[in-house]
PDB file of N, CA and C in Angstrom:
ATOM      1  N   UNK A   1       0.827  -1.189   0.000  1.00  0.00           N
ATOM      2  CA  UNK A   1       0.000   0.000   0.000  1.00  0.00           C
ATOM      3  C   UNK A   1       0.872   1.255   0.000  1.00  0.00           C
ATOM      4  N   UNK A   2       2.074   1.264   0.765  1.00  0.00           N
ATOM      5  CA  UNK A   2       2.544   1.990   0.521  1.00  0.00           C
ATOM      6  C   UNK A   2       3.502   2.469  -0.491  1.00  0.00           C
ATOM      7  N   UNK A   3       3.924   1.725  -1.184  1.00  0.00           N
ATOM      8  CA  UNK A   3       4.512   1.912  -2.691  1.00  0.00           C
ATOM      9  C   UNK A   3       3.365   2.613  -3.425  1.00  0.00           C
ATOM     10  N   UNK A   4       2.142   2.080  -3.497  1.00  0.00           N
ATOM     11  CA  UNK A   4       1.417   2.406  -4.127  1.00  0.00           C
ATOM     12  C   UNK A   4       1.141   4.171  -4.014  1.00  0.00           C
ATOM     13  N   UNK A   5       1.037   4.618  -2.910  1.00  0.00           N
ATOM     14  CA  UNK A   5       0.740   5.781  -2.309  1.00  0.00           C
ATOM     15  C   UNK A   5       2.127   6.852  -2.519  1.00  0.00           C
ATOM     16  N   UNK A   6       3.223   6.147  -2.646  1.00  0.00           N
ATOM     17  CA  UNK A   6       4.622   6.313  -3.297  1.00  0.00           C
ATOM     18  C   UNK A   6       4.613   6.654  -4.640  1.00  0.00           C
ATOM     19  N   UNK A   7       4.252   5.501  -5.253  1.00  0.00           N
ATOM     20  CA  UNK A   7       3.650   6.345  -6.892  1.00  0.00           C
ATOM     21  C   UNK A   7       2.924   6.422  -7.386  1.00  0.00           C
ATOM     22  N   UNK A   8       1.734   7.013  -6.723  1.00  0.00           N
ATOM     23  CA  UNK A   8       0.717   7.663  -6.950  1.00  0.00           C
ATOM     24  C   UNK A   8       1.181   9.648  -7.049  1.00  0.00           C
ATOM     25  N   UNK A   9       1.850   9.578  -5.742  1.00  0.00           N
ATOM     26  CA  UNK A   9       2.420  10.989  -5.823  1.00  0.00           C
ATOM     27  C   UNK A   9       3.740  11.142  -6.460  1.00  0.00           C
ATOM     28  N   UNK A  10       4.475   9.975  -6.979  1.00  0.00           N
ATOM     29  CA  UNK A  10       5.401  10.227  -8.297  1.00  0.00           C
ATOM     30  C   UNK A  10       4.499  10.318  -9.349  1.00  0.00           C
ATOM     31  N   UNK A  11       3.859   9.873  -9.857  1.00  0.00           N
ATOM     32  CA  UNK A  11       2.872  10.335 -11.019  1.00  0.00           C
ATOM     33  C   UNK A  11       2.525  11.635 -10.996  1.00  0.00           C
ATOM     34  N   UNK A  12       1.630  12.267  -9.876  1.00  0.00           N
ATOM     35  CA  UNK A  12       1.097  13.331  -9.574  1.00  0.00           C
ATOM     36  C   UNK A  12       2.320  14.512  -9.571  1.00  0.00           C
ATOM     37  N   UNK A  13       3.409  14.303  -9.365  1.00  0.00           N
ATOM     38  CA  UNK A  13       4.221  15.300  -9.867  1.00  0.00           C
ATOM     39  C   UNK A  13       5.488  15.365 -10.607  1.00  0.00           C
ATOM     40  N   UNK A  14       5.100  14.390 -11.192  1.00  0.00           N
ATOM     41  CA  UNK A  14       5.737  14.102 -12.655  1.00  0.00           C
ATOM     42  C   UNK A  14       4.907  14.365 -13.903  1.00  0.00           C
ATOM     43  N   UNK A  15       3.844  14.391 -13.398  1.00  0.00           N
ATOM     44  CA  UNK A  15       2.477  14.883 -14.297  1.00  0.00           C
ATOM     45  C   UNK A  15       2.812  16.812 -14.375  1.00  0.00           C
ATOM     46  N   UNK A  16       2.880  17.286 -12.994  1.00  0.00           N
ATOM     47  CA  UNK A  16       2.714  18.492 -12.958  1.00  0.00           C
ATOM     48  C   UNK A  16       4.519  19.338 -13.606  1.00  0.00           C
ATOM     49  N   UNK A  17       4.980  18.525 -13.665  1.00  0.00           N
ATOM     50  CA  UNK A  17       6.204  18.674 -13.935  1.00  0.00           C
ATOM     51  C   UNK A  17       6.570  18.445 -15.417  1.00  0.00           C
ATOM     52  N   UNK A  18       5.803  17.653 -15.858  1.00  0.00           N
ATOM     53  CA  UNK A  18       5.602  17.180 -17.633  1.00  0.00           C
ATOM     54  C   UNK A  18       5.057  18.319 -18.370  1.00  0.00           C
ATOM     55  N   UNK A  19       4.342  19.222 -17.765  1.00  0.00           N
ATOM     56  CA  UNK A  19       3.624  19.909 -18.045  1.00  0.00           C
ATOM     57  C   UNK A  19       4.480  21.613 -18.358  1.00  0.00           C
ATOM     58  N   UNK A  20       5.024  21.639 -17.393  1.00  0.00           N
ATOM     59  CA  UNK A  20       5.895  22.543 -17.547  1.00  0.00           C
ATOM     60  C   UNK A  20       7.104  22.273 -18.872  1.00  0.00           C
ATOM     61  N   UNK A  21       7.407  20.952 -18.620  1.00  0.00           N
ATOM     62  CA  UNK A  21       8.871  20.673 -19.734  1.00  0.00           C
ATOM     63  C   UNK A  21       8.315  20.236 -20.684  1.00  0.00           C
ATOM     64  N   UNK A  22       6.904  19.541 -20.882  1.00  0.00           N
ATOM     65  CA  UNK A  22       6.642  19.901 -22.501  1.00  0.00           C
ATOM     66  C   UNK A  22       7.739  20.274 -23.321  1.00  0.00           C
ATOM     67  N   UNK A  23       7.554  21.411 -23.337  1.00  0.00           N
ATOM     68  CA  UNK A  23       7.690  22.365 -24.302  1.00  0.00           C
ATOM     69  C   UNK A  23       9.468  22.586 -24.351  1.00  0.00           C
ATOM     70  N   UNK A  24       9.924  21.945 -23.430  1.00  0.00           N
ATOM     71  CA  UNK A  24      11.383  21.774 -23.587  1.00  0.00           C
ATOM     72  C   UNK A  24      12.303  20.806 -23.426  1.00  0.00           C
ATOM     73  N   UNK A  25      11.397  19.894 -23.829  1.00  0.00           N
ATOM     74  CA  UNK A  25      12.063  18.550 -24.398  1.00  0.00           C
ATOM     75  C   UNK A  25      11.806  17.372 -25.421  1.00  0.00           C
ATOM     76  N   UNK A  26      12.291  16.970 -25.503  1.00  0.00           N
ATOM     77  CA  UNK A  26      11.351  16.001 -26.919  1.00  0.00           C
ATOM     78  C   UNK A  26      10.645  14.873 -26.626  1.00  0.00           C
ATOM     79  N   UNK A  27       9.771  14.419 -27.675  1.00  0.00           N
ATOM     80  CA  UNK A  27       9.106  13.435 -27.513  1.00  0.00           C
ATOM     81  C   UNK A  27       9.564  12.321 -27.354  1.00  0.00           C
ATOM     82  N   UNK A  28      10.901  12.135 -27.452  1.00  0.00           N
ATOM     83  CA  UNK A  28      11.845  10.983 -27.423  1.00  0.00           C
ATOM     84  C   UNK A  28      12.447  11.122 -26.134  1.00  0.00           C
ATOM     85  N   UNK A  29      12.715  12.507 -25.708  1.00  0.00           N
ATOM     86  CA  UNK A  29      13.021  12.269 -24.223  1.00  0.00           C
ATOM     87  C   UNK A  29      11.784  11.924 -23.267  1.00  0.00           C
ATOM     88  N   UNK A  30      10.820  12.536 -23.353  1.00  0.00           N
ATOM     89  CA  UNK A  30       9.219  12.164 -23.005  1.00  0.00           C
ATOM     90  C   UNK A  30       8.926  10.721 -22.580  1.00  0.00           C
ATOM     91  N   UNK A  31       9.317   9.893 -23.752  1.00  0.00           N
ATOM     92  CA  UNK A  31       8.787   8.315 -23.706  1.00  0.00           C
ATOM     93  C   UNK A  31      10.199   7.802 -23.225  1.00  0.00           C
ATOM     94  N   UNK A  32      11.537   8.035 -22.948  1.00  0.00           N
ATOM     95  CA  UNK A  32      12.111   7.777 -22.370  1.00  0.00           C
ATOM     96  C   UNK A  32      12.063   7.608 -20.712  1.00  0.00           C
ATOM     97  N   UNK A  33      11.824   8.808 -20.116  1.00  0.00           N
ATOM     98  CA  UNK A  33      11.138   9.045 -18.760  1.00  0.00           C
ATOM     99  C   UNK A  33       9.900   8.253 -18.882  1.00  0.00           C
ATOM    100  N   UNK A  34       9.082   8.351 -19.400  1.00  0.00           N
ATOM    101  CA  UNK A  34       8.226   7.817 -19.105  1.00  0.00           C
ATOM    102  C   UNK A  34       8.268   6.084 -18.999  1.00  0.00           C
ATOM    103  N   UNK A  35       8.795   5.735 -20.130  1.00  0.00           N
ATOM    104  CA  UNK A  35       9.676   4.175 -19.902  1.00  0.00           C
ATOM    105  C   UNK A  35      10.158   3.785 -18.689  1.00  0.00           C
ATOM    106  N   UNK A  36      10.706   4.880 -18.207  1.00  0.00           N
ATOM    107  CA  UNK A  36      11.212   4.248 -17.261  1.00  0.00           C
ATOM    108  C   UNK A  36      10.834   4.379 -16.189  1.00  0.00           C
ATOM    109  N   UNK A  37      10.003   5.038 -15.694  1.00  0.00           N
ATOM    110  CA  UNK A  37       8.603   5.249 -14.564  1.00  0.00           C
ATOM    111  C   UNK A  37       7.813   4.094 -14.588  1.00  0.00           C
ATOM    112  N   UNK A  38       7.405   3.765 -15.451  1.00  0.00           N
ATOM    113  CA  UNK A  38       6.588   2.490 -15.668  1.00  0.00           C
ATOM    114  C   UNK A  38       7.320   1.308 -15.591  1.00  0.00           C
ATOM    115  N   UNK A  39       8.882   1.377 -15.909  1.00  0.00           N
ATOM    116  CA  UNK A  39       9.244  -0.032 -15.985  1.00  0.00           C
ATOM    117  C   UNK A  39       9.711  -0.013 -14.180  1.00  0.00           C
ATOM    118  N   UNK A  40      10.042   1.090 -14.017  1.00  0.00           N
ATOM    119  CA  UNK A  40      10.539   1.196 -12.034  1.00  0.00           C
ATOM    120  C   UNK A  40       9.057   0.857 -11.462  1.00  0.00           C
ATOM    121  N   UNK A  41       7.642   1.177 -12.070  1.00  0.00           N
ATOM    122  CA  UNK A  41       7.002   0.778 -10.786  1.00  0.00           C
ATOM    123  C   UNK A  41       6.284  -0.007 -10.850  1.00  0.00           C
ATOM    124  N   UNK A  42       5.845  -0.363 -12.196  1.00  0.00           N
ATOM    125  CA  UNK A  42       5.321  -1.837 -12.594  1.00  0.00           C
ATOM    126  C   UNK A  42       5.996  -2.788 -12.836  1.00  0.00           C
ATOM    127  N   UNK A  43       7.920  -2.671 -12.159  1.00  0.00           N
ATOM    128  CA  UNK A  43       7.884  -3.733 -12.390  1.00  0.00           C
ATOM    129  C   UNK A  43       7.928  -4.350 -13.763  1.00  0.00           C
ATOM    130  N   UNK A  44       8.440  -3.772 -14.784  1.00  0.00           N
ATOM    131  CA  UNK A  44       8.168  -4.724 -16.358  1.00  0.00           C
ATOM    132  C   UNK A  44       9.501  -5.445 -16.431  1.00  0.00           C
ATOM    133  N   UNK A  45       9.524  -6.124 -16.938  1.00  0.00           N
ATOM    134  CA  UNK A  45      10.479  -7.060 -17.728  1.00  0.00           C
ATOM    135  C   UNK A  45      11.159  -6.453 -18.651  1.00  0.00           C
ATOM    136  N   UNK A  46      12.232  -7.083 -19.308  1.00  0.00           N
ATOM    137  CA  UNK A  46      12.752  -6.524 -20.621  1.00  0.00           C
ATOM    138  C   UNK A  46      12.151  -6.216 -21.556  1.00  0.00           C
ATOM    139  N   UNK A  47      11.496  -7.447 -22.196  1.00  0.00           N
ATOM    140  CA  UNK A  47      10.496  -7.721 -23.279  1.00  0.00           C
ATOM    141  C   UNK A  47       9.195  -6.596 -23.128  1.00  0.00           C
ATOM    142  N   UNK A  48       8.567  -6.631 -21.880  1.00  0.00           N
ATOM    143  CA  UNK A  48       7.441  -5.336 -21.932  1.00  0.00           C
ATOM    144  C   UNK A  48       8.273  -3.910 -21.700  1.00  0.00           C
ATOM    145  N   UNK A  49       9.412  -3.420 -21.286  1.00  0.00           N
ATOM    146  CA  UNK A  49       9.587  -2.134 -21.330  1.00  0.00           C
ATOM    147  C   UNK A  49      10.379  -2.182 -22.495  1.00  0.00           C
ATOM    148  N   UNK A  50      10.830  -2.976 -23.316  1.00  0.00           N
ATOM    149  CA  UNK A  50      10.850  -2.494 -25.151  1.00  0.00           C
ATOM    150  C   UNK A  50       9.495  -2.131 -25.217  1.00  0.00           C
ATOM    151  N   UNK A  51       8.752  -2.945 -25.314  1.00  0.00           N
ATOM    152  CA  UNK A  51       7.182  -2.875 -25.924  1.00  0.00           C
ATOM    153  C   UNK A  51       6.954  -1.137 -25.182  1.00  0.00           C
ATOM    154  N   UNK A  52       6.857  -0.949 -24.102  1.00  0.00           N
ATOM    155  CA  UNK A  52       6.835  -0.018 -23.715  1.00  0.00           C
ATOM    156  C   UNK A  52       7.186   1.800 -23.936  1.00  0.00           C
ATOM    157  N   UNK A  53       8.986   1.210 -24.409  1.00  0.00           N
ATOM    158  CA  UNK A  53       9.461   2.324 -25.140  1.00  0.00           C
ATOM    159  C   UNK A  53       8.388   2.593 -26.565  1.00  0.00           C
ATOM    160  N   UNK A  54       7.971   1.561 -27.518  1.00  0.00           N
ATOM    161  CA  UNK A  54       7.385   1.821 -28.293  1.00  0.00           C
ATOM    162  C   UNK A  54       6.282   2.245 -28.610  1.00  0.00           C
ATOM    163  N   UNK A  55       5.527   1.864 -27.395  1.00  0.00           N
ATOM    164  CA  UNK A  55       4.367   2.860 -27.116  1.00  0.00           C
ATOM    165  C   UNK A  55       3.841   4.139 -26.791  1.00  0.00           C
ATOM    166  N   UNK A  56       5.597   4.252 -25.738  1.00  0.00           N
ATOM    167  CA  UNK A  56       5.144   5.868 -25.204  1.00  0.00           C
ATOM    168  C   UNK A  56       5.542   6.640 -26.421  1.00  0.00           C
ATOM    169  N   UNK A  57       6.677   5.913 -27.162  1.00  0.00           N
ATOM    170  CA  UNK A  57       7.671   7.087 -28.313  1.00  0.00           C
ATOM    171  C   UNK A  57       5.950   7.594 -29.196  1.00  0.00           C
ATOM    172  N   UNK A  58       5.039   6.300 -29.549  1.00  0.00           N
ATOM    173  CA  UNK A  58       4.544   6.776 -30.672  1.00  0.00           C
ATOM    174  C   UNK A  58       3.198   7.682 -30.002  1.00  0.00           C
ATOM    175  N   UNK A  59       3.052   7.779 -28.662  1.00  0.00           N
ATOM    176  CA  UNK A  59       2.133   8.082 -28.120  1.00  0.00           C
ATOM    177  C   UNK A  59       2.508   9.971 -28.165  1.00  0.00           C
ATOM    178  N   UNK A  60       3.980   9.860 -27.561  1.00  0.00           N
ATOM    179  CA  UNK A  60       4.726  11.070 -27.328  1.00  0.00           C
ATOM    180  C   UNK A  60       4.683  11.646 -28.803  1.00  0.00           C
ATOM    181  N   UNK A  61       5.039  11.246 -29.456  1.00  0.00           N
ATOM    182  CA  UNK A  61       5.247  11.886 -31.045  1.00  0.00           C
ATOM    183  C   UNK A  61       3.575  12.763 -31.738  1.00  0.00           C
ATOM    184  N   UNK A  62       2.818  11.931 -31.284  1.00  0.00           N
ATOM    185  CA  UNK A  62       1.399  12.067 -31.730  1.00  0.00           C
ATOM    186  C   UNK A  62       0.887  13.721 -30.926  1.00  0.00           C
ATOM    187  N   UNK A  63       1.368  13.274 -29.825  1.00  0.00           N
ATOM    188  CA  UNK A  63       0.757  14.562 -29.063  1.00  0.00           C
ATOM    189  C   UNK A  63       1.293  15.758 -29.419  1.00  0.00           C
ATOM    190  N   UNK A  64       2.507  15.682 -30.132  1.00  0.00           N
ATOM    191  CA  UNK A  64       3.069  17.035 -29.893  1.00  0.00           C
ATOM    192  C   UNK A  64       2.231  17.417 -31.546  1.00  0.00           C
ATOM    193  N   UNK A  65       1.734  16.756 -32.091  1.00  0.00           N
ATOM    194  CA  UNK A  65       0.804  17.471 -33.229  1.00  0.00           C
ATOM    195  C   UNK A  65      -0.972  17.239 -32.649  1.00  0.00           C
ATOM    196  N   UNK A  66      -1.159  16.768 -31.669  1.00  0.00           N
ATOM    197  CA  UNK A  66      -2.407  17.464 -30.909  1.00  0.00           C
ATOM    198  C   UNK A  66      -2.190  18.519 -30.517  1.00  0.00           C
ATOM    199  N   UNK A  67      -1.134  18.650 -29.679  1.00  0.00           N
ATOM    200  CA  UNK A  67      -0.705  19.805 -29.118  1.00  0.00           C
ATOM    201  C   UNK A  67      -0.811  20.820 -29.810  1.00  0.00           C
ATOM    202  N   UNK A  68      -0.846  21.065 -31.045  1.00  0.00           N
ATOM    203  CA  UNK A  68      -0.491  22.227 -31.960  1.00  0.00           C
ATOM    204  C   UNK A  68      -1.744  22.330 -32.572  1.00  0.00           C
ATOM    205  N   UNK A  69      -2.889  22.059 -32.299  1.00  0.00           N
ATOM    206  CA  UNK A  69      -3.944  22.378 -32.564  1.00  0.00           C
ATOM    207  C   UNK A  69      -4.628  23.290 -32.487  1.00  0.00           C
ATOM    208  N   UNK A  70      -5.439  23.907 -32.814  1.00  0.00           N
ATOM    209  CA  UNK A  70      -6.210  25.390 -32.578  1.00  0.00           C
ATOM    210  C   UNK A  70      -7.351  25.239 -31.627  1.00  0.00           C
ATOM    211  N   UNK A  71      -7.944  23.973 -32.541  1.00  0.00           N
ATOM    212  CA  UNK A  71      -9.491  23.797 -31.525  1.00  0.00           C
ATOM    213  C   UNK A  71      -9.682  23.130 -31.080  1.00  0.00           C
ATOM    214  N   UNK A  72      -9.494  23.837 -29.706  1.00  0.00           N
ATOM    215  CA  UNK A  72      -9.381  23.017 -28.299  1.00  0.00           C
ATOM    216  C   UNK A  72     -10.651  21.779 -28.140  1.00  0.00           C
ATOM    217  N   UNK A  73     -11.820  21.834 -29.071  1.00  0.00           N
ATOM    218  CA  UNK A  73     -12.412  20.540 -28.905  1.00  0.00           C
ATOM    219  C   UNK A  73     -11.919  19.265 -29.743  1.00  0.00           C
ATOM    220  N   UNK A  74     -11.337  19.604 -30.892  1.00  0.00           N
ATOM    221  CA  UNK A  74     -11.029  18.671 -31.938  1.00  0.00           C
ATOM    222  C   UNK A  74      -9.219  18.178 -30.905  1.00  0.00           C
ATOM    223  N   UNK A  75      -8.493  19.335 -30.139  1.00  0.00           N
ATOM    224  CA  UNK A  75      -7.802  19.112 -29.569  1.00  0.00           C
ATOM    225  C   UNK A  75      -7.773  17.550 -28.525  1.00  0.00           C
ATOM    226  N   UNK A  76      -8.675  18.011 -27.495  1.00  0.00           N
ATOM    227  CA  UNK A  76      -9.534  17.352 -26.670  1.00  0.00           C
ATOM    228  C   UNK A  76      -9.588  16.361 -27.198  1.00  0.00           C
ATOM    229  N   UNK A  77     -10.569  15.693 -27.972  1.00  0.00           N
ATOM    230  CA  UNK A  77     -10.803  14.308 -28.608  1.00  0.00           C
ATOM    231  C   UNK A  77      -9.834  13.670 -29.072  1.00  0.00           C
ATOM    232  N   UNK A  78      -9.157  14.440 -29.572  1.00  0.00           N
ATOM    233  CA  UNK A  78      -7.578  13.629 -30.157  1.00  0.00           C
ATOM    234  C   UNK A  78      -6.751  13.137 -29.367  1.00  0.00           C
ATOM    235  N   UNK A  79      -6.732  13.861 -28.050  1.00  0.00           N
ATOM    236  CA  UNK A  79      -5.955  13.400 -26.935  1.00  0.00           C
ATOM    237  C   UNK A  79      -6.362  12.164 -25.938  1.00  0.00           C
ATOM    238  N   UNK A  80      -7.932  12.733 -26.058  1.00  0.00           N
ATOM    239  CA  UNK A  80      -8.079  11.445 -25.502  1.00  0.00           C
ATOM    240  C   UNK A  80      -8.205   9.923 -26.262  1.00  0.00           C
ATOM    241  N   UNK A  81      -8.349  10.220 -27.588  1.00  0.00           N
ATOM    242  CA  UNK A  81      -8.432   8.966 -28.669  1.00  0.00           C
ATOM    243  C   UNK A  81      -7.012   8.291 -28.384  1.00  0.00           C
ATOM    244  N   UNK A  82      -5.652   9.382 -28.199  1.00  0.00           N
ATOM    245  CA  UNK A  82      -4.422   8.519 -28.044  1.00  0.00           C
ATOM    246  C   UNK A  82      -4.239   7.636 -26.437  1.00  0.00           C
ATOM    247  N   UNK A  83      -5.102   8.782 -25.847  1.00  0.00           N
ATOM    248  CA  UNK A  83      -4.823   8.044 -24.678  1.00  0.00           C
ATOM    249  C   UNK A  83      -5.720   6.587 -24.568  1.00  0.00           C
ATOM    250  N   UNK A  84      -6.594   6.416 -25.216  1.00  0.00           N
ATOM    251  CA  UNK A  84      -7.403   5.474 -25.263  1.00  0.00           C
ATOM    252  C   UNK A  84      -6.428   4.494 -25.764  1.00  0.00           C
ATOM    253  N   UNK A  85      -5.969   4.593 -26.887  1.00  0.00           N
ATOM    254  CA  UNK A  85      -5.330   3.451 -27.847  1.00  0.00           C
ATOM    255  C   UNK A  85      -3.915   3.014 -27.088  1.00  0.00           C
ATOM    256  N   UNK A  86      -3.189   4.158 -26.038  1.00  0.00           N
ATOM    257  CA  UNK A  86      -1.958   3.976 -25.237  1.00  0.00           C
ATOM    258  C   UNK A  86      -2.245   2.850 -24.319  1.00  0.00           C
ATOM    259  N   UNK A  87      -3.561   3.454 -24.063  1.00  0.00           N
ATOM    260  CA  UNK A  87      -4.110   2.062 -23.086  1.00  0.00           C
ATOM    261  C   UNK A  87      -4.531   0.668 -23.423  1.00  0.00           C
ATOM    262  N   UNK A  88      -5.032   0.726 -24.317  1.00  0.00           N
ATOM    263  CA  UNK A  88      -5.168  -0.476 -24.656  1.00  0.00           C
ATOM    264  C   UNK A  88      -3.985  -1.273 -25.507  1.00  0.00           C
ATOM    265  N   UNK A  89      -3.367  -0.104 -25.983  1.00  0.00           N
ATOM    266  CA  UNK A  89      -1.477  -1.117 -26.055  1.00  0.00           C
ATOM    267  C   UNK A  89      -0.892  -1.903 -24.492  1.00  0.00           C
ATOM    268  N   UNK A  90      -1.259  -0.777 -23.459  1.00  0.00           N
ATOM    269  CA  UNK A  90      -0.511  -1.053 -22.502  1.00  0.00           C
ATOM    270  C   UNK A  90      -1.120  -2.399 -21.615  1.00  0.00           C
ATOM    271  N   UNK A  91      -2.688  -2.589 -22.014  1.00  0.00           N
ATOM    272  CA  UNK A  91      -3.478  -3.494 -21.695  1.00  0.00           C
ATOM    273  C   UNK A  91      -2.754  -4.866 -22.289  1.00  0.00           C
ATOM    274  N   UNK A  92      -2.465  -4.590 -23.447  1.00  0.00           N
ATOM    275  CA  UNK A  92      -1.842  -5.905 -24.323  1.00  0.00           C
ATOM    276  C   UNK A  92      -0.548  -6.328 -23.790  1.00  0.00           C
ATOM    277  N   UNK A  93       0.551  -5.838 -23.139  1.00  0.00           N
ATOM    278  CA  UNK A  93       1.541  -6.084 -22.774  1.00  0.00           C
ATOM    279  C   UNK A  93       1.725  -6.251 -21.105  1.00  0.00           C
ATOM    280  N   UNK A  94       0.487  -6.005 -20.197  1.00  0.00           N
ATOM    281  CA  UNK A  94       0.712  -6.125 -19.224  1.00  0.00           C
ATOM    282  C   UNK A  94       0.270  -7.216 -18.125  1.00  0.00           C
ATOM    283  N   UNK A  95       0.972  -7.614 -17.152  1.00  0.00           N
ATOM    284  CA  UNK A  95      -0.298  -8.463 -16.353  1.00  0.00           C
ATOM    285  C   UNK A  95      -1.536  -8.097 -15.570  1.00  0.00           C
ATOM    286  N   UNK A  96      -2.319  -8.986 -15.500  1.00  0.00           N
ATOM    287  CA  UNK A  96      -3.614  -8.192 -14.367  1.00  0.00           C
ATOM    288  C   UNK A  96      -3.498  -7.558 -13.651  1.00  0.00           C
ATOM    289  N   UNK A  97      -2.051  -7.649 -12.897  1.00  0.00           N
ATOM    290  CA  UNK A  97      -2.154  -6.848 -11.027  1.00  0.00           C
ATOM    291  C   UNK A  97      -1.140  -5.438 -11.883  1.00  0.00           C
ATOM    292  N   UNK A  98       0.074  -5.561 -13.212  1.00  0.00           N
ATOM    293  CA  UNK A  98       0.675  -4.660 -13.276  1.00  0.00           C
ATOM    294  C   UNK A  98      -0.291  -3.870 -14.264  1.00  0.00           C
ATOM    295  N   UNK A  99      -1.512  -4.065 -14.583  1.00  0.00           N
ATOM    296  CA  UNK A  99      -2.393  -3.581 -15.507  1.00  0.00           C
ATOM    297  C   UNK A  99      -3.370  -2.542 -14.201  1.00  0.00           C
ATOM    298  N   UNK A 100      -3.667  -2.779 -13.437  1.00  0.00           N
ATOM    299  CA  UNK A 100      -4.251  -2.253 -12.254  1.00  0.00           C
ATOM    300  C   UNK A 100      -3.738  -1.142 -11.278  1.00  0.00           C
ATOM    301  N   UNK A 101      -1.951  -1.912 -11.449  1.00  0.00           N
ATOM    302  CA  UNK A 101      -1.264  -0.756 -11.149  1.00  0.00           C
ATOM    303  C   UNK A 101      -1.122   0.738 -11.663  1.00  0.00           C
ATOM    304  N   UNK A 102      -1.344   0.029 -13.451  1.00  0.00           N
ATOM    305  CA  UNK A 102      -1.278   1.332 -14.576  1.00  0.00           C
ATOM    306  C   UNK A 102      -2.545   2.008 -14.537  1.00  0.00           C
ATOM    307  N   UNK A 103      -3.669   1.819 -13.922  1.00  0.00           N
ATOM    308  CA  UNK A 103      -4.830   2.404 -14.092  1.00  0.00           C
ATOM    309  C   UNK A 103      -4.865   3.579 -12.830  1.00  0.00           C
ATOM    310  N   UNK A 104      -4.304   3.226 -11.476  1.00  0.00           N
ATOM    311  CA  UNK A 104      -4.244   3.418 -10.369  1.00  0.00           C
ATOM    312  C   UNK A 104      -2.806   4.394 -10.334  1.00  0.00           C
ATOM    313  N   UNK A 105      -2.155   4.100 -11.390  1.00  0.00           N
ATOM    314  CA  UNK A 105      -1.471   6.028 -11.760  1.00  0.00           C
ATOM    315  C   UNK A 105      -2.263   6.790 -12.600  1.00  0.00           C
ATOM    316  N   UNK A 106      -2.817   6.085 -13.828  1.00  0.00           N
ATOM    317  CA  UNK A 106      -3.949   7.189 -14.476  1.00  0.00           C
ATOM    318  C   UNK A 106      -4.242   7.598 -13.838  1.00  0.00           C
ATOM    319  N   UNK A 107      -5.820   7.274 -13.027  1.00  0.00           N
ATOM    320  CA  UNK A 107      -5.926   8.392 -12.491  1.00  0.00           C
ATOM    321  C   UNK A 107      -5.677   9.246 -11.433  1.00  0.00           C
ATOM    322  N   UNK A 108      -4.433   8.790 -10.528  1.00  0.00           N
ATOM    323  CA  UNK A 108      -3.758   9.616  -9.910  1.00  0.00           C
ATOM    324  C   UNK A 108      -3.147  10.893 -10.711  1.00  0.00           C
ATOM    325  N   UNK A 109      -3.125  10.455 -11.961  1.00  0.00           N
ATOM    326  CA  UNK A 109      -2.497  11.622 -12.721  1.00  0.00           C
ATOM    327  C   UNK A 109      -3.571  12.771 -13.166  1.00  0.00           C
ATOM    328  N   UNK A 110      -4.719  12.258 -13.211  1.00  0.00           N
ATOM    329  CA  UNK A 110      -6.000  12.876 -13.903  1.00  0.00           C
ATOM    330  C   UNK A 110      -6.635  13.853 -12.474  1.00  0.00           C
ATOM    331  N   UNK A 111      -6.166  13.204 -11.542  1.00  0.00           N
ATOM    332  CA  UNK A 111      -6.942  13.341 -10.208  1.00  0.00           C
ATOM    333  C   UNK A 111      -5.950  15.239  -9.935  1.00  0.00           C
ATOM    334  N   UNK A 112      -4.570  14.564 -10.668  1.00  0.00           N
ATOM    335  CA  UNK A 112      -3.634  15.779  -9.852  1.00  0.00           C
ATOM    336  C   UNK A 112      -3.611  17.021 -10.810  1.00  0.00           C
ATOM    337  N   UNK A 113      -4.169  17.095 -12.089  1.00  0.00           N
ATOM    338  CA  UNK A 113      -4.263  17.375 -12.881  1.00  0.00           C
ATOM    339  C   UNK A 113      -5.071  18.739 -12.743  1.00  0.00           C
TER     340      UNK A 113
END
């Protein structure tokens, strides 16, 4: 429980902190960190944090042309369409309890948001 409560508030301000460096770093550094947040707290294997890198890179790449959008509703939907499809990549590569884990930073991240 307490790991959990551990990175719940690494999410929550790594979220608030992503937010700021956006804009000053790349999408390749992006899914790098992020790789490796996920592989430190879920726990992945080799084989799922490759799979992993490849998900966040194409997840990271995508956003930064949501990002550059005008209208903030067509914005909106797009973001969440990737986040939908991130998830259900991440659904495909993970186990039940490290799949539960990944939901239980979502929305710690959504929550801090």
């Amino acid at each position: 429980m307490r790991t959990l409560l551990v990175t719940i508030a690494a999410v929550i301000g790594l979220s608030a902190m992503a937010q700021d460096r956006a804009a000053q770093t790349t999408p390749q550094e992006r899914a790098k960190e992020q790789t490796e947040l996920v592989t430190r707290e879920l726990g992945l294997d080799a084989t799922q944090a490759e799979k992993a890198a490849s998900i966040n890179l194409a997840y990271e790449t995508q956003m930064v042309n949501i990002a550059a959008m005008k209208n903030e509703t067509e914005r909106e939907g797009r973001r969440n369409e990737m986040e939908a499809i991130r998830n259900r990549a991440y659904g495909s590569i993970l186990t039940p309890e490290q799949l539960d884990r990944w939901k239980a930073m979502q929305q710690a991240a959504k929550a801090g948001n």
